[in-house]
PDB file of N, CA and C in Angstrom:
ATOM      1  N   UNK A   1      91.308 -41.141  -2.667  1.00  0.00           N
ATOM      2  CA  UNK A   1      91.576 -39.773  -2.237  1.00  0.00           C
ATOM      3  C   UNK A   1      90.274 -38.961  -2.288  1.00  0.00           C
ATOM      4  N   UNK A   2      90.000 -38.348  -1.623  1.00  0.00           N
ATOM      5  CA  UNK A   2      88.574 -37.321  -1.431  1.00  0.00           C
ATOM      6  C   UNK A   2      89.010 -36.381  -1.842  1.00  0.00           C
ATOM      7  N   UNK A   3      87.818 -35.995  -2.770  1.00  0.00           N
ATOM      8  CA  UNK A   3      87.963 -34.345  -3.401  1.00  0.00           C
ATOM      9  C   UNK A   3      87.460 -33.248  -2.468  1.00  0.00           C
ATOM     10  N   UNK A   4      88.619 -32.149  -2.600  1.00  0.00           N
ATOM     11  CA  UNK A   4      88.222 -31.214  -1.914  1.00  0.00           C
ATOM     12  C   UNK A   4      87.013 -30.328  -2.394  1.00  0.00           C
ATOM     13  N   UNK A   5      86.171 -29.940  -1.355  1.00  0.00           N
ATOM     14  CA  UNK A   5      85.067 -29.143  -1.949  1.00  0.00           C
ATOM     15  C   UNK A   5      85.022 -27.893  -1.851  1.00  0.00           C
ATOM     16  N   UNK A   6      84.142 -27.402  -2.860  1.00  0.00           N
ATOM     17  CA  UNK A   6      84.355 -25.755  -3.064  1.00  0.00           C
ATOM     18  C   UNK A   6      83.249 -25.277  -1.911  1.00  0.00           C
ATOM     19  N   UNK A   7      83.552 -24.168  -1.560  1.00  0.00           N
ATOM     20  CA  UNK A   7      82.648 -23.197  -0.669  1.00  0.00           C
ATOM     21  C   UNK A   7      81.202 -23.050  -1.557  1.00  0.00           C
ATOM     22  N   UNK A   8      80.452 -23.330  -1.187  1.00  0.00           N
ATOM     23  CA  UNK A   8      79.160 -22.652  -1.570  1.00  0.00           C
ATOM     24  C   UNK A   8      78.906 -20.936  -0.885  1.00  0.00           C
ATOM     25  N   UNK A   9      78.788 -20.328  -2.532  1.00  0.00           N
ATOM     26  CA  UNK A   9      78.619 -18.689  -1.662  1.00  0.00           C
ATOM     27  C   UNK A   9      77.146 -18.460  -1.123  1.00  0.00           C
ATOM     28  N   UNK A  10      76.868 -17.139  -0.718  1.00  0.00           N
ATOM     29  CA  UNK A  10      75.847 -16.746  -0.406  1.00  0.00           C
ATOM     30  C   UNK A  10      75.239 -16.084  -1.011  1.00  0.00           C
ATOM     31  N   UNK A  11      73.845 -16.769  -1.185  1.00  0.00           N
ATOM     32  CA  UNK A  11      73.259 -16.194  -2.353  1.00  0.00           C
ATOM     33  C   UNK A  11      71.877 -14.478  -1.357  1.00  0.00           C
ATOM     34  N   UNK A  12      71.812 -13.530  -2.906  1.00  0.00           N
ATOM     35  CA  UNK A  12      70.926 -12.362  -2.276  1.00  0.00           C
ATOM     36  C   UNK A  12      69.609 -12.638  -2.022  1.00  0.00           C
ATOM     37  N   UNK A  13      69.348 -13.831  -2.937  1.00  0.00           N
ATOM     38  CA  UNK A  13      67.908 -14.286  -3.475  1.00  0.00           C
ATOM     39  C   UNK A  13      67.965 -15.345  -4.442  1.00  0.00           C
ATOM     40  N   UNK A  14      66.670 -16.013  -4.564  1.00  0.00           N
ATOM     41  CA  UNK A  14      66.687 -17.588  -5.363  1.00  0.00           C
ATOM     42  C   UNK A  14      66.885 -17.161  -6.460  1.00  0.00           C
ATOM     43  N   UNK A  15      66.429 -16.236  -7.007  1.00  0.00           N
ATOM     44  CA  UNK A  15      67.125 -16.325  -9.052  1.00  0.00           C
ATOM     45  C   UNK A  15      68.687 -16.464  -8.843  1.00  0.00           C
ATOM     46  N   UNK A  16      69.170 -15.374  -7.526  1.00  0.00           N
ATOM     47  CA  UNK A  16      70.861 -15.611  -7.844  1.00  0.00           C
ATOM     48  C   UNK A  16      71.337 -16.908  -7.492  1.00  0.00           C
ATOM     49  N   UNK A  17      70.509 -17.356  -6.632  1.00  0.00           N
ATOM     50  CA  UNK A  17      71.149 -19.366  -6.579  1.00  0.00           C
ATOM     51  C   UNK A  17      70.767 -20.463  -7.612  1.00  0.00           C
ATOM     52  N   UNK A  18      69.392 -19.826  -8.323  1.00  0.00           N
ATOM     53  CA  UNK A  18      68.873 -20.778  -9.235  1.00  0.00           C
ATOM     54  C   UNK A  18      70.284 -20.503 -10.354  1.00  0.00           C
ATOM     55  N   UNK A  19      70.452 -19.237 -10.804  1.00  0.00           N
ATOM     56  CA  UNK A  19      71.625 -18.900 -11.686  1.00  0.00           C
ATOM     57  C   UNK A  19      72.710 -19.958 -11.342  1.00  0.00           C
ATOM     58  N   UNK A  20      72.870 -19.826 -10.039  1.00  0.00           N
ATOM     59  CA  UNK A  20      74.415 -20.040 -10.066  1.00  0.00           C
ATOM     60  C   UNK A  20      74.614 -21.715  -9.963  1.00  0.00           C
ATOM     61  N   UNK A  21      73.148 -22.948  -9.736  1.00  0.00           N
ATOM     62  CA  UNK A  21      73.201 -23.927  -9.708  1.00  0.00           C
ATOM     63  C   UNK A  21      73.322 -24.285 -11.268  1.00  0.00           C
ATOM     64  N   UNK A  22      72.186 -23.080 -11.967  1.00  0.00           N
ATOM     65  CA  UNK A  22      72.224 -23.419 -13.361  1.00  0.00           C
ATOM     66  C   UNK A  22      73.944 -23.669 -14.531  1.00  0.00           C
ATOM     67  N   UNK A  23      74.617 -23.281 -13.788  1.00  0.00           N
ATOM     68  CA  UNK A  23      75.904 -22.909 -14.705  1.00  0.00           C
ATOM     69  C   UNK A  23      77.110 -23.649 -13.618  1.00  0.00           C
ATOM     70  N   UNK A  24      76.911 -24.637 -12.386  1.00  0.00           N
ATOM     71  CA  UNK A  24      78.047 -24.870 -11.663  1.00  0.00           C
ATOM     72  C   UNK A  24      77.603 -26.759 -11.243  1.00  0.00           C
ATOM     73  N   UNK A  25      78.034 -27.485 -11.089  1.00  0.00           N
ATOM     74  CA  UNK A  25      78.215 -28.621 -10.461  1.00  0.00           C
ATOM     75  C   UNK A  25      78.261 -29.204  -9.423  1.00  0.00           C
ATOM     76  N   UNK A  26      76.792 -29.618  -8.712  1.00  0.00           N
ATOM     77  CA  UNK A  26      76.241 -29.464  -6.965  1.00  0.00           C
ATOM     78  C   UNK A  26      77.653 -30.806  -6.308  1.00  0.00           C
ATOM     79  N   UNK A  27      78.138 -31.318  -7.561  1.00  0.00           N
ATOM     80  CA  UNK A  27      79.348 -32.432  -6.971  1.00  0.00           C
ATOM     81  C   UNK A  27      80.747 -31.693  -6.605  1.00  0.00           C
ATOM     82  N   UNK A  28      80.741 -30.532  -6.820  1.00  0.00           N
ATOM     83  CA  UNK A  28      82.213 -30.112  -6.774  1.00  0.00           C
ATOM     84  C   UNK A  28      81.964 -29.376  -5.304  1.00  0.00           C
ATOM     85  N   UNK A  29      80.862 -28.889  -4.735  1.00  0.00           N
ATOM     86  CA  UNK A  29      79.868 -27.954  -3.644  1.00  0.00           C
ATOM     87  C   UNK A  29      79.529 -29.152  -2.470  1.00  0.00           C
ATOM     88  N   UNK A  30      79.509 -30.250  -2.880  1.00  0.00           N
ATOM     89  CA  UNK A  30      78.367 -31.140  -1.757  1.00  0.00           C
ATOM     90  C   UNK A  30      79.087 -32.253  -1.834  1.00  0.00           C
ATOM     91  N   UNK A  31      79.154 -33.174  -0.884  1.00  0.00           N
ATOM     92  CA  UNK A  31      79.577 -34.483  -0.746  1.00  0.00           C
ATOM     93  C   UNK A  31      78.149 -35.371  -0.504  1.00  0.00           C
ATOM     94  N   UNK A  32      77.709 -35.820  -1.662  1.00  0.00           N
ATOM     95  CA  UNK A  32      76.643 -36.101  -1.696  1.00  0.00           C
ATOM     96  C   UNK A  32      76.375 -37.645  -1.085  1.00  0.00           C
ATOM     97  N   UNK A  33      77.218 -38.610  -1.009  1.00  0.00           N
ATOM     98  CA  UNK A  33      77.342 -39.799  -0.576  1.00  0.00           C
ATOM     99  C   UNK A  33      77.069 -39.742   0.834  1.00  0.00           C
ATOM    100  N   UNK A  34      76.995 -38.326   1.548  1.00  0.00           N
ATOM    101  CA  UNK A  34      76.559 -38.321   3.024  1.00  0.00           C
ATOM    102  C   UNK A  34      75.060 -37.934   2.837  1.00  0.00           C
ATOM    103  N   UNK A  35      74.454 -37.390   1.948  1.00  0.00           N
ATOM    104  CA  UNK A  35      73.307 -37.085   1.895  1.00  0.00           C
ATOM    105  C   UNK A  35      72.219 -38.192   2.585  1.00  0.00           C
ATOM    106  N   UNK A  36      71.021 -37.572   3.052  1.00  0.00           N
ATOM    107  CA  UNK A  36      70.348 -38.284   3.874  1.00  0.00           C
ATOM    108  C   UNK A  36      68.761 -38.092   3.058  1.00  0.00           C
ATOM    109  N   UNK A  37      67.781 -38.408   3.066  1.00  0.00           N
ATOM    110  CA  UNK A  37      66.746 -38.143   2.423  1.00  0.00           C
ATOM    111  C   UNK A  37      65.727 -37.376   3.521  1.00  0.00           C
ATOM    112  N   UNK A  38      65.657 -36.665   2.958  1.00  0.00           N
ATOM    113  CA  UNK A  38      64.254 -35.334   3.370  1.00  0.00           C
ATOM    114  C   UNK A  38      62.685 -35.682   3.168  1.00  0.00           C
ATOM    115  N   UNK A  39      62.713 -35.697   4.322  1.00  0.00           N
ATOM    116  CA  UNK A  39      61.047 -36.082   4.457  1.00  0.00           C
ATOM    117  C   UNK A  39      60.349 -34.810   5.145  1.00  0.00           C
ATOM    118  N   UNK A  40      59.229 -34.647   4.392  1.00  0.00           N
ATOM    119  CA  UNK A  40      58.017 -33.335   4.777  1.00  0.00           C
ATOM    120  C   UNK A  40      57.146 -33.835   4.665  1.00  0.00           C
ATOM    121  N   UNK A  41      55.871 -34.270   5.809  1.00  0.00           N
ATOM    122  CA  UNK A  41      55.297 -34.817   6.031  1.00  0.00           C
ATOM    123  C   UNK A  41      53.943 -34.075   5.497  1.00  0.00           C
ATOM    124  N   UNK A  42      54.556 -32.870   6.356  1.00  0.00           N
ATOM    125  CA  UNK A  42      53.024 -31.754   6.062  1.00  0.00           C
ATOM    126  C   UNK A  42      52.932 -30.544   4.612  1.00  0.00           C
ATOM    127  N   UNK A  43      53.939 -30.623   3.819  1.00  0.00           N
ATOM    128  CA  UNK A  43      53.939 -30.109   2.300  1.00  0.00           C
ATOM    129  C   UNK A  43      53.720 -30.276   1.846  1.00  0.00           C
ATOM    130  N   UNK A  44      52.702 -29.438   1.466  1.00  0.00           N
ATOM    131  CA  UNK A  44      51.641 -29.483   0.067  1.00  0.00           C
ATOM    132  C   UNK A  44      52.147 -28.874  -1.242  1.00  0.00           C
ATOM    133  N   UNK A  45      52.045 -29.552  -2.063  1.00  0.00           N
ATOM    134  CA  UNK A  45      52.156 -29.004  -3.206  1.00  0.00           C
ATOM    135  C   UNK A  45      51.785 -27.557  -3.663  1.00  0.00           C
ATOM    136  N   UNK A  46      52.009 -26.748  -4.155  1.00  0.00           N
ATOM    137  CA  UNK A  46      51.713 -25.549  -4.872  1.00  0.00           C
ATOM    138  C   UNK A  46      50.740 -25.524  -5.747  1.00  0.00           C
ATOM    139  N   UNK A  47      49.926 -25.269  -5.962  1.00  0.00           N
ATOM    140  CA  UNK A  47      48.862 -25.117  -7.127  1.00  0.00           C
ATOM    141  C   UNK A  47      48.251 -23.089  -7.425  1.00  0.00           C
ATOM    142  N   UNK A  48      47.623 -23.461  -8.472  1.00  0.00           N
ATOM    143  CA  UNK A  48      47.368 -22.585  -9.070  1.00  0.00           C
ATOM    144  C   UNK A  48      46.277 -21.845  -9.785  1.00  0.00           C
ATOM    145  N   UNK A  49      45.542 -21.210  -9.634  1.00  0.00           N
ATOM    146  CA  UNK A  49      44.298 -21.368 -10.117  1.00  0.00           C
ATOM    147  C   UNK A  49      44.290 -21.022 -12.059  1.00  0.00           C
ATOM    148  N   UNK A  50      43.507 -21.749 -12.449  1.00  0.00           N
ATOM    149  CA  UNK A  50      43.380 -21.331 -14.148  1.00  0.00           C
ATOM    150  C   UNK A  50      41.591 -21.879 -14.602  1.00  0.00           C
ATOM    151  N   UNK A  51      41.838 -20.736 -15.434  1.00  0.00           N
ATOM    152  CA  UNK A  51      40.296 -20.657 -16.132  1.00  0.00           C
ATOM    153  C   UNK A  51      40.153 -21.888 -17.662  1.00  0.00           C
ATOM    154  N   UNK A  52      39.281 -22.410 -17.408  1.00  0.00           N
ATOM    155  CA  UNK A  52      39.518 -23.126 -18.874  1.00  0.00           C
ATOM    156  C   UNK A  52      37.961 -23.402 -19.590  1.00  0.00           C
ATOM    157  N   UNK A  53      37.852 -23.291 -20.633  1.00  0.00           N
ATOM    158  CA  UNK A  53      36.532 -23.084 -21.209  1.00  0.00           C
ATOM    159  C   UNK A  53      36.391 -24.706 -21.128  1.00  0.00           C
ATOM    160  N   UNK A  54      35.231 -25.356 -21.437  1.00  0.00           N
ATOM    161  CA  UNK A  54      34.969 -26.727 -21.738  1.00  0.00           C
ATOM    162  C   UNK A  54      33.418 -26.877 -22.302  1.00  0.00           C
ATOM    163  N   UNK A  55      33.133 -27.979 -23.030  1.00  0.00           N
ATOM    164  CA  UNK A  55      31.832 -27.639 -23.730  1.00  0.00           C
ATOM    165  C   UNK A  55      30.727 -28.231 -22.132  1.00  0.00           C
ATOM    166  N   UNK A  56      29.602 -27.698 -22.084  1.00  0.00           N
ATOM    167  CA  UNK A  56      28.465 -28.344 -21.227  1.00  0.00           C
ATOM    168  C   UNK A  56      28.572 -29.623 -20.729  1.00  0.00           C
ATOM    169  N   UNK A  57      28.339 -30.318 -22.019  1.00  0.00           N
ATOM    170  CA  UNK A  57      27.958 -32.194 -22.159  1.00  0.00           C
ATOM    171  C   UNK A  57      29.473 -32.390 -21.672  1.00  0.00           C
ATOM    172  N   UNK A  58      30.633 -31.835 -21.329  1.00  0.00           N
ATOM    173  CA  UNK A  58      31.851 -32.468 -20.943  1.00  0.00           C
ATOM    174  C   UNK A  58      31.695 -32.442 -19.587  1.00  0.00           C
ATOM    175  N   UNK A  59      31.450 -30.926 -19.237  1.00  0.00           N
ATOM    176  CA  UNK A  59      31.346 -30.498 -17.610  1.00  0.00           C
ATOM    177  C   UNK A  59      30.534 -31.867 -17.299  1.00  0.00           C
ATOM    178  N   UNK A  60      29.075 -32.018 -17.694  1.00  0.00           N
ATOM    179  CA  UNK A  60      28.181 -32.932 -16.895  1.00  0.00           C
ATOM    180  C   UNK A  60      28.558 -34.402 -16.937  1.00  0.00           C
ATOM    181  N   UNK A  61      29.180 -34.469 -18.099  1.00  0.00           N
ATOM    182  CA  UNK A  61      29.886 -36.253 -17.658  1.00  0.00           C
ATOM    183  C   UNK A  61      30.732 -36.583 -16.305  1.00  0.00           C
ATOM    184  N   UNK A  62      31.547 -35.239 -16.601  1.00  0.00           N
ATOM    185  CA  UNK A  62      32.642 -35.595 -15.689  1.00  0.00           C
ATOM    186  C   UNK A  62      31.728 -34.953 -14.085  1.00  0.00           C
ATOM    187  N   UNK A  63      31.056 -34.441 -13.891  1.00  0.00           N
ATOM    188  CA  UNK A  63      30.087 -34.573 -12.900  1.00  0.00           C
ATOM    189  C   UNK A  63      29.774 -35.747 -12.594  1.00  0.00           C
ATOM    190  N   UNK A  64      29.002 -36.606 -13.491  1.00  0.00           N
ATOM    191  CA  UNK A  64      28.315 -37.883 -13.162  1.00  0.00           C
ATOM    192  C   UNK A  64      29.471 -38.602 -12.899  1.00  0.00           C
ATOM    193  N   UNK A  65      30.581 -38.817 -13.053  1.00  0.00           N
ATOM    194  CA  UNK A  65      31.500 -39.880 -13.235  1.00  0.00           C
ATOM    195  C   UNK A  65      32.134 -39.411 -11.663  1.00  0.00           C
ATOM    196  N   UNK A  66      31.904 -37.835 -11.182  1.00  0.00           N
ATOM    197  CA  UNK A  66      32.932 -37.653  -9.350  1.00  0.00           C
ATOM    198  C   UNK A  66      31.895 -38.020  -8.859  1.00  0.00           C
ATOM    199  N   UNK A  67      30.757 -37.961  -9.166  1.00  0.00           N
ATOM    200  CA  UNK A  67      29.385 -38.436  -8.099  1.00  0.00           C
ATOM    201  C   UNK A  67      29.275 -40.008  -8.083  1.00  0.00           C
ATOM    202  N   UNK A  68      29.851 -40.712  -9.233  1.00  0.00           N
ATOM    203  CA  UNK A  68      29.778 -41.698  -8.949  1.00  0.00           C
ATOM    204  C   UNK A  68      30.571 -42.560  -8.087  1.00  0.00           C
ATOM    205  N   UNK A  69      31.825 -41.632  -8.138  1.00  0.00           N
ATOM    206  CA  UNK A  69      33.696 -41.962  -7.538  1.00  0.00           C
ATOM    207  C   UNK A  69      33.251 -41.720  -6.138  1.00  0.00           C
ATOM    208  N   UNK A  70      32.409 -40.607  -5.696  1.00  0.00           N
ATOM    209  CA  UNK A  70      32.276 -39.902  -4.486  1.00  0.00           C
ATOM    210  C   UNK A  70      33.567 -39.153  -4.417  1.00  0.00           C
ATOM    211  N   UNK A  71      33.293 -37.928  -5.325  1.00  0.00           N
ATOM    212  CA  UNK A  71      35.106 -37.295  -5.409  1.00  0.00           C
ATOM    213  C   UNK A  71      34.613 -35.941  -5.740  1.00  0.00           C
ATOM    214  N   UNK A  72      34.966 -34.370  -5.476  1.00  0.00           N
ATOM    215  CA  UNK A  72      34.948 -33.609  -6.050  1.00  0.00           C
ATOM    216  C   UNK A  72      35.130 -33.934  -7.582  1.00  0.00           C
ATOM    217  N   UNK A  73      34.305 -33.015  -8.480  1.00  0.00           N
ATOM    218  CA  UNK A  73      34.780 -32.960  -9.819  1.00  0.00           C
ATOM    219  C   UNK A  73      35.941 -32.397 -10.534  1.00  0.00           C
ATOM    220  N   UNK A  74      36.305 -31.098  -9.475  1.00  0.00           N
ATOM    221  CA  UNK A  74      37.282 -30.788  -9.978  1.00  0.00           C
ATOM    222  C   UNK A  74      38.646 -31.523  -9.455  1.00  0.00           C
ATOM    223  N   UNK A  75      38.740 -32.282  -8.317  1.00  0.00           N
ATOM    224  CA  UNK A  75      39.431 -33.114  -8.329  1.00  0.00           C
ATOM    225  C   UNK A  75      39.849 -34.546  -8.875  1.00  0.00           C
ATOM    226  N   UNK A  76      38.544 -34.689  -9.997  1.00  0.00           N
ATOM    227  CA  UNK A  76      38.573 -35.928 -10.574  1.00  0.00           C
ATOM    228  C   UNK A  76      39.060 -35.329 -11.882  1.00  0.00           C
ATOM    229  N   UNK A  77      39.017 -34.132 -12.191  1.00  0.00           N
ATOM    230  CA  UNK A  77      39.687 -33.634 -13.643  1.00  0.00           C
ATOM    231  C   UNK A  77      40.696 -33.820 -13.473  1.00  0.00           C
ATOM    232  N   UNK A  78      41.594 -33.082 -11.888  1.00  0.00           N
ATOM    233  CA  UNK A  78      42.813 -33.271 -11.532  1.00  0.00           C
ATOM    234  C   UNK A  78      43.424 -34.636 -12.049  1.00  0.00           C
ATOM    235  N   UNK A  79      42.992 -35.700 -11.039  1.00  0.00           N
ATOM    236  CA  UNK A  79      43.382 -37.530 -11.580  1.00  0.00           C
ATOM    237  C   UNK A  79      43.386 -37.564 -12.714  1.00  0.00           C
ATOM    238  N   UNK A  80      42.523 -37.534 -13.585  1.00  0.00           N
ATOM    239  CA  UNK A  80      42.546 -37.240 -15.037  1.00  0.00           C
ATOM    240  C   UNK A  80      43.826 -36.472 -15.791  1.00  0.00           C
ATOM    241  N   UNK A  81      43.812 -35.460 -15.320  1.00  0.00           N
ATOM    242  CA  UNK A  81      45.248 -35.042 -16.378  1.00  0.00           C
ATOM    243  C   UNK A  81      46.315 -35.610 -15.682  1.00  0.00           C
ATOM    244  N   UNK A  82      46.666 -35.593 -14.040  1.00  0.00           N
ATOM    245  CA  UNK A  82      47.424 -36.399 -13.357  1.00  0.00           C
ATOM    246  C   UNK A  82      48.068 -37.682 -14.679  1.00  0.00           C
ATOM    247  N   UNK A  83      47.126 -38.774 -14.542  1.00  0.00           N
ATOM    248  CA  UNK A  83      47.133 -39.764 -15.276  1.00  0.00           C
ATOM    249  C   UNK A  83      47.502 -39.901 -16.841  1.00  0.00           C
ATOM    250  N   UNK A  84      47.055 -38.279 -17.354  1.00  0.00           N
ATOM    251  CA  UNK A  84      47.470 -38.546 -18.989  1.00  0.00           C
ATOM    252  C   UNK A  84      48.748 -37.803 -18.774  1.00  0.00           C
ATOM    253  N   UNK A  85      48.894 -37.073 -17.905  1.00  0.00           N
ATOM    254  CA  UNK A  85      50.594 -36.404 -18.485  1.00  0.00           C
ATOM    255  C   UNK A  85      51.716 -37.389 -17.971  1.00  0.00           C
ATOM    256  N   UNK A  86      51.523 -38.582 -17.215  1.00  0.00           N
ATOM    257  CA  UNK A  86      51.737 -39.521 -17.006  1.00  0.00           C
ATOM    258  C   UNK A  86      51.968 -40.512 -18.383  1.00  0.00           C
ATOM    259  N   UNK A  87      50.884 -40.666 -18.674  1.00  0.00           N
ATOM    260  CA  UNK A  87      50.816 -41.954 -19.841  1.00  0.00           C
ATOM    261  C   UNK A  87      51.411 -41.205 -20.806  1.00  0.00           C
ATOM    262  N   UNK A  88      51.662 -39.822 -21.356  1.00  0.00           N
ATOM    263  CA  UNK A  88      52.347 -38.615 -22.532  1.00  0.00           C
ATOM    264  C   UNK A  88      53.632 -39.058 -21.843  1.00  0.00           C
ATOM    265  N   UNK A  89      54.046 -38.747 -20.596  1.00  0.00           N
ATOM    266  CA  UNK A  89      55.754 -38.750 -20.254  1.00  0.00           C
ATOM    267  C   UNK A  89      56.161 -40.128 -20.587  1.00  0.00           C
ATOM    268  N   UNK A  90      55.934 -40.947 -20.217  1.00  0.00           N
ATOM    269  CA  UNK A  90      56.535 -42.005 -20.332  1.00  0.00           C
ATOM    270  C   UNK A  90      56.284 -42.990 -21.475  1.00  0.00           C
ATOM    271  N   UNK A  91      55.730 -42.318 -22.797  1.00  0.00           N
ATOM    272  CA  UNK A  91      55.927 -42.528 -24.178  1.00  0.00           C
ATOM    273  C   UNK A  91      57.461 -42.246 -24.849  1.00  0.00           C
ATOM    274  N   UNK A  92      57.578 -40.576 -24.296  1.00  0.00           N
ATOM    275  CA  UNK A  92      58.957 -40.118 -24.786  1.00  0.00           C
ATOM    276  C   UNK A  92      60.169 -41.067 -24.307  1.00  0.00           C
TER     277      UNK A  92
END
């Protein structure tokens, strides 16, 4: 027997839908077994800018080490934490 599904209301704005996903059950709203997978080819991630102190002799390693990659540096810090909040998550 198929369950009947509830109406999804209309929300004013995302806090009032984030609310209302937070406290309700997307299975009682969605027949999810029809779901199809979403592909975005051209979406980029969100980022953010932040200031962070670091000593000299750190900055210039990790210099020598994107010059050696042929990589921006600050994108090789990126891989870098990429990789440890990685190896941290999947300890827990």
């Amino acid at each position: 027997m198929k369950k009947k599904l509830k109406t999804i209301p209309t929300f004013k704005n995302e806090d009032e839908e984030r609310e209302f996903w937070g406290t309700h059950d997307s299975t009682d709203h969605i027949d999810w077994s029809k779901a199809e997978e979403a592909v975005f080819p051209n979406l980029k991630p969100s980022t953010r800018s932040i200031s962070i102190r670091l000593p000299e002799w750190l900055i210039a390693r990790i210099k020598e080490l994107a010059n050696f990659r042929d990589v921006p540096y600050q994108s090789l810090m990126k891989i870098f934490l990429a990789e440890r909040v990685k190896q941290e998550m999947s300890v827990k």
